[in-house]
C-alpha atoms as a PDB file:
ATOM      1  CA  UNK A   1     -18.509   9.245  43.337  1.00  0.00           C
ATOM      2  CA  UNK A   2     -20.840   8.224  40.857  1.00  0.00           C
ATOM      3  CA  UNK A   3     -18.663   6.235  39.380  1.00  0.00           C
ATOM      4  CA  UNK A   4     -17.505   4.482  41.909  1.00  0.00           C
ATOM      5  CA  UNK A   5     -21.102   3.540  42.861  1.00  0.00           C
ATOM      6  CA  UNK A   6     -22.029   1.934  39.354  1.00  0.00           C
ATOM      7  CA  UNK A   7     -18.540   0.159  39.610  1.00  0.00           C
ATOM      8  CA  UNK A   8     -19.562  -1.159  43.188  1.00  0.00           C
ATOM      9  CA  UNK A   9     -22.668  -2.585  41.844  1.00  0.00           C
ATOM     10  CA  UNK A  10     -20.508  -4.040  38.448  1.00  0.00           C
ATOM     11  CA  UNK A  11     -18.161  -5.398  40.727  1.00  0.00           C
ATOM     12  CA  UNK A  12     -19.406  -6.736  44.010  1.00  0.00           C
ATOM     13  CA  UNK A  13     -23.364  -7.400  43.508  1.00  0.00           C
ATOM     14  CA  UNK A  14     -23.672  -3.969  45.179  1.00  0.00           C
ATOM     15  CA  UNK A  15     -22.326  -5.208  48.094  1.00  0.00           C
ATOM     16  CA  UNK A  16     -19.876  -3.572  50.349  1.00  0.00           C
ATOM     17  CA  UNK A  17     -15.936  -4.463  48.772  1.00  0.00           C
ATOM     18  CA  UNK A  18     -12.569  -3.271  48.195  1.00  0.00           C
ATOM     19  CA  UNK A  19     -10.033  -4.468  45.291  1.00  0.00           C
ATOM     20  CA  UNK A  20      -6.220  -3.830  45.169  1.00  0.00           C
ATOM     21  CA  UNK A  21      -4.272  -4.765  42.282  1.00  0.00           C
ATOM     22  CA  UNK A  22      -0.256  -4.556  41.986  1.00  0.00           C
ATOM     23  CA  UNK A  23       1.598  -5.086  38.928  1.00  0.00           C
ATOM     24  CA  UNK A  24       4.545  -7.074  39.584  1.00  0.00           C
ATOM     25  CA  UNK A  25       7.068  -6.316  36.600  1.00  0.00           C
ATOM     26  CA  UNK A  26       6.525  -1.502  37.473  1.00  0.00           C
ATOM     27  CA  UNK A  27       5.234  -1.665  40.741  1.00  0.00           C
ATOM     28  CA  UNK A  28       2.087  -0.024  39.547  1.00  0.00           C
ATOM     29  CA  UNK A  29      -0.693   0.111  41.699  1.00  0.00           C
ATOM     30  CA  UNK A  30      -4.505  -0.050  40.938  1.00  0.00           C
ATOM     31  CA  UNK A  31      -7.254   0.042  44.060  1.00  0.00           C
ATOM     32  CA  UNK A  32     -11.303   0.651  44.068  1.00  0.00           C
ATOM     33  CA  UNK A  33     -11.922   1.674  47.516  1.00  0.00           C
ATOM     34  CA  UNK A  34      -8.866   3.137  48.772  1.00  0.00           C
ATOM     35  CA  UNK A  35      -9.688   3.328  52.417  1.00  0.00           C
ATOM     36  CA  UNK A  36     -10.827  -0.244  52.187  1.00  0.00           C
ATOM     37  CA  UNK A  37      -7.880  -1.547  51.088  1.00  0.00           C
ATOM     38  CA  UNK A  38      -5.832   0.194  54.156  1.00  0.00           C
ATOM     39  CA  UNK A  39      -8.134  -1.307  56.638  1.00  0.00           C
ATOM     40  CA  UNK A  40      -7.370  -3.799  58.826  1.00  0.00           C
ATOM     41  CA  UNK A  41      -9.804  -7.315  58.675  1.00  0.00           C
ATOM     42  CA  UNK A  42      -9.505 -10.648  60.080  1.00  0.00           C
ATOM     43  CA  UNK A  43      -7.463 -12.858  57.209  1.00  0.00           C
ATOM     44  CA  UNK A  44      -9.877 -16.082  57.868  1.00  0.00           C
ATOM     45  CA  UNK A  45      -8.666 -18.593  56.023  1.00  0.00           C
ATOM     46  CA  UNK A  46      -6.644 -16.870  53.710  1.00  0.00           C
ATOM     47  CA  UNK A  47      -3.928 -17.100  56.857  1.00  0.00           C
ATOM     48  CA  UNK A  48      -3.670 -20.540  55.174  1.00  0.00           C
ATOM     49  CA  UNK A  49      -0.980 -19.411  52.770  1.00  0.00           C
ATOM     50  CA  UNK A  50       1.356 -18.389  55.618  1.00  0.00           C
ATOM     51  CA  UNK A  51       0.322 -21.001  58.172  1.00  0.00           C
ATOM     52  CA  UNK A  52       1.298 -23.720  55.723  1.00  0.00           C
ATOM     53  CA  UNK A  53       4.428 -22.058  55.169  1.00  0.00           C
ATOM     54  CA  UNK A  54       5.134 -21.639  59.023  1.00  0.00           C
ATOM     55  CA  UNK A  55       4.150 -24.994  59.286  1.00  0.00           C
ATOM     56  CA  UNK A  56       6.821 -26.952  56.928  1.00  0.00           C
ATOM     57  CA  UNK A  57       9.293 -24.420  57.630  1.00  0.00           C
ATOM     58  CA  UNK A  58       9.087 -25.057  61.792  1.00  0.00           C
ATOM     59  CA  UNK A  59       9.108 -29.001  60.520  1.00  0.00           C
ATOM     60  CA  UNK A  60       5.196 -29.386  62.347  1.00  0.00           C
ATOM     61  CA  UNK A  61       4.383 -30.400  58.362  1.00  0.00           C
ATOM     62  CA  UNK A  62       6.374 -32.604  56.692  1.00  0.00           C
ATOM     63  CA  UNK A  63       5.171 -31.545  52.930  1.00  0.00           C
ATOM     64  CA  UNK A  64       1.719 -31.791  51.144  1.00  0.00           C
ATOM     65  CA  UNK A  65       1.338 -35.345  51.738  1.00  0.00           C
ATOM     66  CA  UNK A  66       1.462 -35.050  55.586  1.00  0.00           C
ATOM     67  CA  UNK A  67      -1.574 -36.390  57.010  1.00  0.00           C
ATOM     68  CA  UNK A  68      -3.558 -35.221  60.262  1.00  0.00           C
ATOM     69  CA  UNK A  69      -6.031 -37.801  61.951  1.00  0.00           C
ATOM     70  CA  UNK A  70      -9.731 -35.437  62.761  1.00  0.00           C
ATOM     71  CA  UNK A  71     -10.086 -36.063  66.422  1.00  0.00           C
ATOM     72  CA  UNK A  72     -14.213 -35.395  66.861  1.00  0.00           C
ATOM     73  CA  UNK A  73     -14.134 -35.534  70.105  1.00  0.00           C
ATOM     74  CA  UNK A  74     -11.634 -32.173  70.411  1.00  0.00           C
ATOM     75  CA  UNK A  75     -12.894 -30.887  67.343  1.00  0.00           C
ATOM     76  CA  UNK A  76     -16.719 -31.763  67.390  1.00  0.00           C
ATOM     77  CA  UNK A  77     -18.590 -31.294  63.733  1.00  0.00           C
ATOM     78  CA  UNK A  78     -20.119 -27.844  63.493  1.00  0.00           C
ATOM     79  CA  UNK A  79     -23.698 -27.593  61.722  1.00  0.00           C
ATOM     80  CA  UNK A  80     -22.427 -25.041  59.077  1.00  0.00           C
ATOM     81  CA  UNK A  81     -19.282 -27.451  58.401  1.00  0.00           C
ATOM     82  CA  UNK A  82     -19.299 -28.449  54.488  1.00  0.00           C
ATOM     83  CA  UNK A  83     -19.201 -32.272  54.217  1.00  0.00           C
ATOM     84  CA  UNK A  84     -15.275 -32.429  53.507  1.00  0.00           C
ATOM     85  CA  UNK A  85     -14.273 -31.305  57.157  1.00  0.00           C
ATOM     86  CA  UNK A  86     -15.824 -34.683  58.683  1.00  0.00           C
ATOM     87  CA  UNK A  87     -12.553 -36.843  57.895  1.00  0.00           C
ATOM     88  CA  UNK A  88      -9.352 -36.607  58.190  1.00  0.00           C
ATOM     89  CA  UNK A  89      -6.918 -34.506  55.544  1.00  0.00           C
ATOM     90  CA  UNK A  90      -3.214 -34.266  54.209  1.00  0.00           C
ATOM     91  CA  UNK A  91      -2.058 -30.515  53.699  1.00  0.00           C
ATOM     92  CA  UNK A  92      -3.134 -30.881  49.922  1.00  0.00           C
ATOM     93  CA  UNK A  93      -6.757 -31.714  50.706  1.00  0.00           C
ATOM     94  CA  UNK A  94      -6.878 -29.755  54.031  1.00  0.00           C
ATOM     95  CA  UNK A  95      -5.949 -26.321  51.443  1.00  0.00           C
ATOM     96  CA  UNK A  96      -7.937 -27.379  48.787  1.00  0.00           C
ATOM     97  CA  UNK A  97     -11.160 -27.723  50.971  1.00  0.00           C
ATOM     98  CA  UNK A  98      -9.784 -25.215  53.603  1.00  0.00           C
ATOM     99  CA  UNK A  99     -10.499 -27.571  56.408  1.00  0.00           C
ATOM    100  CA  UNK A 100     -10.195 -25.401  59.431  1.00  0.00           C
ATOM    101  CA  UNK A 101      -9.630 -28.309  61.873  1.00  0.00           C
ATOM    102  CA  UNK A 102      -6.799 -29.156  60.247  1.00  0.00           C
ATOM    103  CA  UNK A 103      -5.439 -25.968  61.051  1.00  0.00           C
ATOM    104  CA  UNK A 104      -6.013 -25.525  64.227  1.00  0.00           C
ATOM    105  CA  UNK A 105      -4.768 -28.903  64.864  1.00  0.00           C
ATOM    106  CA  UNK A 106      -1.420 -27.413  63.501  1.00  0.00           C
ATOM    107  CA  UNK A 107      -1.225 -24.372  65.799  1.00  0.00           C
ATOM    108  CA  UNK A 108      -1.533 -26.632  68.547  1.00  0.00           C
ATOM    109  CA  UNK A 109       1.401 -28.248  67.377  1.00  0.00           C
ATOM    110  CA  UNK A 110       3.150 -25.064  66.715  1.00  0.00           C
ATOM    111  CA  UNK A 111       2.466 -23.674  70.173  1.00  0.00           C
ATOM    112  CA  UNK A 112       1.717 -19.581  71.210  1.00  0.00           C
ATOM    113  CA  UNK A 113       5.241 -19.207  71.019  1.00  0.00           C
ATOM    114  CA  UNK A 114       6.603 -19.871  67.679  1.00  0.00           C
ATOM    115  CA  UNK A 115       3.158 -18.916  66.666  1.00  0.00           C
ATOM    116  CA  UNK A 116       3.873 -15.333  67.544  1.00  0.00           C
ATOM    117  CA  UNK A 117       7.797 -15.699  67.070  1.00  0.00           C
ATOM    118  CA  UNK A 118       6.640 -16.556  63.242  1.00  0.00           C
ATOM    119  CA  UNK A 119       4.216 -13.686  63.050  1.00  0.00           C
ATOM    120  CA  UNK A 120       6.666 -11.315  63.873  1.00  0.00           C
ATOM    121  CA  UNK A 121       9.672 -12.790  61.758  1.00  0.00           C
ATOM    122  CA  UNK A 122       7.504 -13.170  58.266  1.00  0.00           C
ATOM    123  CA  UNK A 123       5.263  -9.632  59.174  1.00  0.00           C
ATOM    124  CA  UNK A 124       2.262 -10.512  58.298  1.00  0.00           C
ATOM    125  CA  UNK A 125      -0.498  -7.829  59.179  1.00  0.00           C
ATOM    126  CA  UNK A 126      -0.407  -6.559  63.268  1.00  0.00           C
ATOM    127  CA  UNK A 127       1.178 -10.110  63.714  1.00  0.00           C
ATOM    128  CA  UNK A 128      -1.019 -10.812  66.907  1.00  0.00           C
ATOM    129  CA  UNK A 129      -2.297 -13.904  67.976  1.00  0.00           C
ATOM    130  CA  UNK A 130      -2.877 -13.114  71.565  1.00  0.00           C
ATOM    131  CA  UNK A 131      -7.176 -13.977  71.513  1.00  0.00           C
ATOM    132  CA  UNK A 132      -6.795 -17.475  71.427  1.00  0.00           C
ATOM    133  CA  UNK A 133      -4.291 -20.111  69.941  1.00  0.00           C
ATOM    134  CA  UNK A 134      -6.669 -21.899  67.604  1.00  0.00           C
ATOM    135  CA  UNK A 135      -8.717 -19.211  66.125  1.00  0.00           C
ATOM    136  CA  UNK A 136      -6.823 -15.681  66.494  1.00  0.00           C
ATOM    137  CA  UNK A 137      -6.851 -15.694  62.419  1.00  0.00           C
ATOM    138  CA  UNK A 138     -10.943 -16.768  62.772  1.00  0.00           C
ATOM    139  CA  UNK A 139     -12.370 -13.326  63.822  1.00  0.00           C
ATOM    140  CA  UNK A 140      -9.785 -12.702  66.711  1.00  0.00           C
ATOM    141  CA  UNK A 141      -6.828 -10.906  67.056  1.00  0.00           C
ATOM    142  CA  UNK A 142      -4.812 -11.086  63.931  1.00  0.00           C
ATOM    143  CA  UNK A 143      -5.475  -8.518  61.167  1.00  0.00           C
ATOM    144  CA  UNK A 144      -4.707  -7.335  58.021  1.00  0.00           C
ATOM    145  CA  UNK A 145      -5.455  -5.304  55.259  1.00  0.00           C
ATOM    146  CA  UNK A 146      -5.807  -5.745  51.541  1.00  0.00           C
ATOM    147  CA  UNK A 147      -2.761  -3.884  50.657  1.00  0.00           C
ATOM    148  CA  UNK A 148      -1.124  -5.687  53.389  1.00  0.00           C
ATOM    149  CA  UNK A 149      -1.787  -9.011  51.536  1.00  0.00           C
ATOM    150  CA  UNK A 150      -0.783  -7.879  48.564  1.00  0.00           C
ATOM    151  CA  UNK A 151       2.498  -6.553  50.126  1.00  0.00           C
ATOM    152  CA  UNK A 152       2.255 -10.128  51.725  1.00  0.00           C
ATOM    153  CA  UNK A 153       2.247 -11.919  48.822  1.00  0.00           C
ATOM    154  CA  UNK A 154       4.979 -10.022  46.969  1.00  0.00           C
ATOM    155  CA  UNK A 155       7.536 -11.024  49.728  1.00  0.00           C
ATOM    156  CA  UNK A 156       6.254 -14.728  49.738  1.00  0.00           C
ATOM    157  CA  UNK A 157       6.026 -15.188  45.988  1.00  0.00           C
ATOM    158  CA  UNK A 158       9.988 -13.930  45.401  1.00  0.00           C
ATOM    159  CA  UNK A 159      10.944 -16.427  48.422  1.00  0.00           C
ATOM    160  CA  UNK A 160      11.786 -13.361  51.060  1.00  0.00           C
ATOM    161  CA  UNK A 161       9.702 -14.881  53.430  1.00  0.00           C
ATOM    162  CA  UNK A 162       9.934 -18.293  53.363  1.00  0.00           C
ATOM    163  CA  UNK A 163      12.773 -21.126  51.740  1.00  0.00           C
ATOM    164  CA  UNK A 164      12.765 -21.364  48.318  1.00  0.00           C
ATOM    165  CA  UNK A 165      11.545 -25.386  48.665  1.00  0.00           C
ATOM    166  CA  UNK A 166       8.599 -24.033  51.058  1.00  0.00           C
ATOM    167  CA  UNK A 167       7.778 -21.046  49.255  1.00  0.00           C
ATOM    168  CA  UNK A 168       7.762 -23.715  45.978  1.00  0.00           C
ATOM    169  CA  UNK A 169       5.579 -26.142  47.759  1.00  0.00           C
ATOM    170  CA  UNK A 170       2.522 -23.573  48.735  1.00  0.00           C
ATOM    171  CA  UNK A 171       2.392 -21.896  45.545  1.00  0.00           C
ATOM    172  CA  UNK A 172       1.475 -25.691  44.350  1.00  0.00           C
ATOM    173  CA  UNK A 173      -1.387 -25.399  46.851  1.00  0.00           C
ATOM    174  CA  UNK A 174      -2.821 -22.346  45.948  1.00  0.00           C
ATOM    175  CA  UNK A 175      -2.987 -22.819  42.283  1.00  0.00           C
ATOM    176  CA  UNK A 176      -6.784 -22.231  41.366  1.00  0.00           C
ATOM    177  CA  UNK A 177      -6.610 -22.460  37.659  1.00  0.00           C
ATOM    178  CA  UNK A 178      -4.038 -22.928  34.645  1.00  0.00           C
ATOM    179  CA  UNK A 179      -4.504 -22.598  31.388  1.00  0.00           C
ATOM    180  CA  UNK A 180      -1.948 -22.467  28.170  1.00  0.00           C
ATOM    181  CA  UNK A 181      -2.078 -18.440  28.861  1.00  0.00           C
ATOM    182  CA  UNK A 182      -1.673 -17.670  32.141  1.00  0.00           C
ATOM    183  CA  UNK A 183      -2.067 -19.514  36.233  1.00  0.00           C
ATOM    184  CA  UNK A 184      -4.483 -17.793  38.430  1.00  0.00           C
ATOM    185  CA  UNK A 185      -3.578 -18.657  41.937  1.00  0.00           C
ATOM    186  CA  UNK A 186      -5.293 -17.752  45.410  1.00  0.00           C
ATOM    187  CA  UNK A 187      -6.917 -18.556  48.669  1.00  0.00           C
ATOM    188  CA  UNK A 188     -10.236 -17.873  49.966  1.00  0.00           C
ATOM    189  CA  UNK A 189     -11.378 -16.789  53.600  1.00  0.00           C
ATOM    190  CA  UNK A 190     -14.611 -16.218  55.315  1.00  0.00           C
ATOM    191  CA  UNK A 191     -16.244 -15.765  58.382  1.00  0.00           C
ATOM    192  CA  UNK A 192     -18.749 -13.647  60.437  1.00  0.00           C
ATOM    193  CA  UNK A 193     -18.105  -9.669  61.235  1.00  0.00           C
ATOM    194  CA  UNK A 194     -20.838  -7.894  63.001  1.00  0.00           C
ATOM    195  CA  UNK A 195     -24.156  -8.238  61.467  1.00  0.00           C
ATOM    196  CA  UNK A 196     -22.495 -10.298  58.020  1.00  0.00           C
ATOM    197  CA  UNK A 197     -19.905 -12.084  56.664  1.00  0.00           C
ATOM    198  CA  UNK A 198     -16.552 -10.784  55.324  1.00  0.00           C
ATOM    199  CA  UNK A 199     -15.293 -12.964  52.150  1.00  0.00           C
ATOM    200  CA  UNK A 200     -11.899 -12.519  50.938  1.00  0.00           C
ATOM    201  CA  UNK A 201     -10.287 -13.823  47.623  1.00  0.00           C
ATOM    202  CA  UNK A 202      -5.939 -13.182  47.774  1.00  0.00           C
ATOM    203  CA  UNK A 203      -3.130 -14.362  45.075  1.00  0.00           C
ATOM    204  CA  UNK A 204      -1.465 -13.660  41.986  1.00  0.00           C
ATOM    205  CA  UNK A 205      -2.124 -14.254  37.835  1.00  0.00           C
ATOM    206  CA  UNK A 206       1.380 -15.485  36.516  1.00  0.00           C
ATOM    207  CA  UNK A 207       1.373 -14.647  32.217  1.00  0.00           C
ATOM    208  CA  UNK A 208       4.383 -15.603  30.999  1.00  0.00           C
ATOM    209  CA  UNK A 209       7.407 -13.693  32.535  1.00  0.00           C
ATOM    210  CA  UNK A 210       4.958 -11.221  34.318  1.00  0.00           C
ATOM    211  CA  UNK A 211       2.934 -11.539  37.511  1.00  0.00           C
ATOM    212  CA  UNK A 212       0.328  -9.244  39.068  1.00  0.00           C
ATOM    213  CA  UNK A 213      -1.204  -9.600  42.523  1.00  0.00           C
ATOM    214  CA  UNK A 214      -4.426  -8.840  44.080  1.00  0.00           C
ATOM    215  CA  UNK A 215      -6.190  -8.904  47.417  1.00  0.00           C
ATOM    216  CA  UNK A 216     -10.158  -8.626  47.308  1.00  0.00           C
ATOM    217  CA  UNK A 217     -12.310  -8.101  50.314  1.00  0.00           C
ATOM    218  CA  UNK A 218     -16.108  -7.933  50.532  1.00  0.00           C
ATOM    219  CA  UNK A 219     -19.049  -8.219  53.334  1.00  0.00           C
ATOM    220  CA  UNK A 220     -22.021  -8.977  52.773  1.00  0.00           C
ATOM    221  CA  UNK A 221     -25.264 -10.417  55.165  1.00  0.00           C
ATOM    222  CA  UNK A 222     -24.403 -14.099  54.710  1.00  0.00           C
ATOM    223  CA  UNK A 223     -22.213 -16.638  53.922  1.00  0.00           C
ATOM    224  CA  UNK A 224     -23.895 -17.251  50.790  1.00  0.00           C
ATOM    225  CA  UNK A 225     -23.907 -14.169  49.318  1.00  0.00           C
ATOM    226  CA  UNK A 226     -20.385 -14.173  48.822  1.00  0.00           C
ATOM    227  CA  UNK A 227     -19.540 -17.798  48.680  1.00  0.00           C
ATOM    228  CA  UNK A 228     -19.143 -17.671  44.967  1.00  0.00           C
ATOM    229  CA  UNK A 229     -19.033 -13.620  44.248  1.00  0.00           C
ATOM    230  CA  UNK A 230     -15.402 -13.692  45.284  1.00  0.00           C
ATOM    231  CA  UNK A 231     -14.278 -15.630  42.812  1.00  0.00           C
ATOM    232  CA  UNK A 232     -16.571 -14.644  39.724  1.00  0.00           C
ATOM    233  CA  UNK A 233     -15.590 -10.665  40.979  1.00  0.00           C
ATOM    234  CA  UNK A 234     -12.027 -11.162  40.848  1.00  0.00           C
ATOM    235  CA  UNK A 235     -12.390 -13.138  37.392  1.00  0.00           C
ATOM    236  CA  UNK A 236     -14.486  -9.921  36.228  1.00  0.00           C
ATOM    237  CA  UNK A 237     -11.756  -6.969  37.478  1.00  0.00           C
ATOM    238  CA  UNK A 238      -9.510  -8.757  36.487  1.00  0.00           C
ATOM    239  CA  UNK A 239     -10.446  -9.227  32.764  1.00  0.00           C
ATOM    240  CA  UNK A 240     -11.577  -5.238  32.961  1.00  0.00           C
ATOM    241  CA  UNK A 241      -7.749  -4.479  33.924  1.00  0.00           C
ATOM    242  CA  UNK A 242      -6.664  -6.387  31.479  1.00  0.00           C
ATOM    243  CA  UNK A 243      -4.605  -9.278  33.615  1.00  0.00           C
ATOM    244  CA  UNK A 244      -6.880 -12.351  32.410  1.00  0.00           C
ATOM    245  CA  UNK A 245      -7.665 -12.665  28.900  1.00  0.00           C
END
């Protein structure tokens, strides 16, 4: 128990967080916080990856380059929106600055029904969007767990869930970093639980022929105090379990 305390404080600023790792090449499997990684949380914007492949593969997107006009008056500018959400965005830009109009805007287009028909076919977490058709991924009703993004991810990354062009497309998306040695890919989410925030950080390290995947969940009191902790605490297990050089 000790142990686990000191690596709490290592890994997540002493904050509350949970960390499940899957090697893709044995199937081994590596969590800190057990419990946390079976609970259920609301994806935020990590529902990105899937909702971009739901998206081209229900022909709402046409590919990256497909462009969505930002209607203000039926999305009105939030205080706490980052500068990047007031204009409009392709998919590209819309993942890269996870532009959450953008996204609803697409669920309009995709409708409750092949919202939840999709949900269902691809299995991704309880699969319920019943609270509301433009945020049920924003705090509502959809769920999931760490180890069910990892499990998530495994099915998406060997095209099981999506077409092999789709599936090719969104991995270009979600690639945060490539070097000669290895691509570290992922998607971020965020938004207010109870009295804080709950960050998430989900993907995959491709090295070489081998992949791992990982799914990292924290809360903490604010926004800002795990804007950047996701990434630099994924970075930092991730070199201690020797995936990242």
């Amino acid at each position: 128990m000790l142990l686990l305390a000191l690596l709490a404080q290592v890994w997540f600023g002493g904050l509350s967080g949970s960390f499940v790792l899957v090697d893709g090449a044995t199937d081994e499997v590596w969590r800190h916080d057990p419990a946390g990684c079976a609970r259920r949380y609301a994806p935020f914007s990590t529902f990105k990856i899937p909702h971009a492949g739901i998206a081209l593969e229900a022909g709402v997107l046409e590919g990256p380059d497909h462009r969505i006009e930002w209607d203000p008056e039926t999305y009105p500018p939030q205080p706490f929106w980052p500068e990047a959400w007031h204009r409009s965005h392709d998919l590209r830009s819309a993942m890269k600055f996870s532009v959450v109009p953008y996204f609803r805007e697409v669920a309009v287009r995709l409708g409750a029904e092949r919202e939840q028909e999709w949900l269902t076919r691809i299995g991704y977490g309880n699969a319920d969007p019943s609270s509301g058709l433009t945020d049920f991924w924003l705090g509502g009703s959809l769920e999931i767990s760490p180890d069910g993004q990892v499990e998530f991810l495994q099915r998406f990354y060997r095209n099981r869930v999506f077409s092999a062009e789709t599936t090719r497309l969104v991995k270009d998306l979600i690639v945060l970093e490539e070097t000669p040695e290895y691509r570290l890919s992922g998607k971020t989410g965020a938004g207010p639980e109870g009295d804080g925030w709950r960050g998430w950080l989900v993907g995959y390290v491709e090295r070489g022929e081998r992949v791992w995947f990982y799914a990292l969940t924290v809360k903490g009191p604010d926004a800002e105090s795990i804007r950047t902790l996701r990434l630099e605490e994924t970075r930092r297990i991730l070199r201690e379990r020797g995936v990242l050089p």
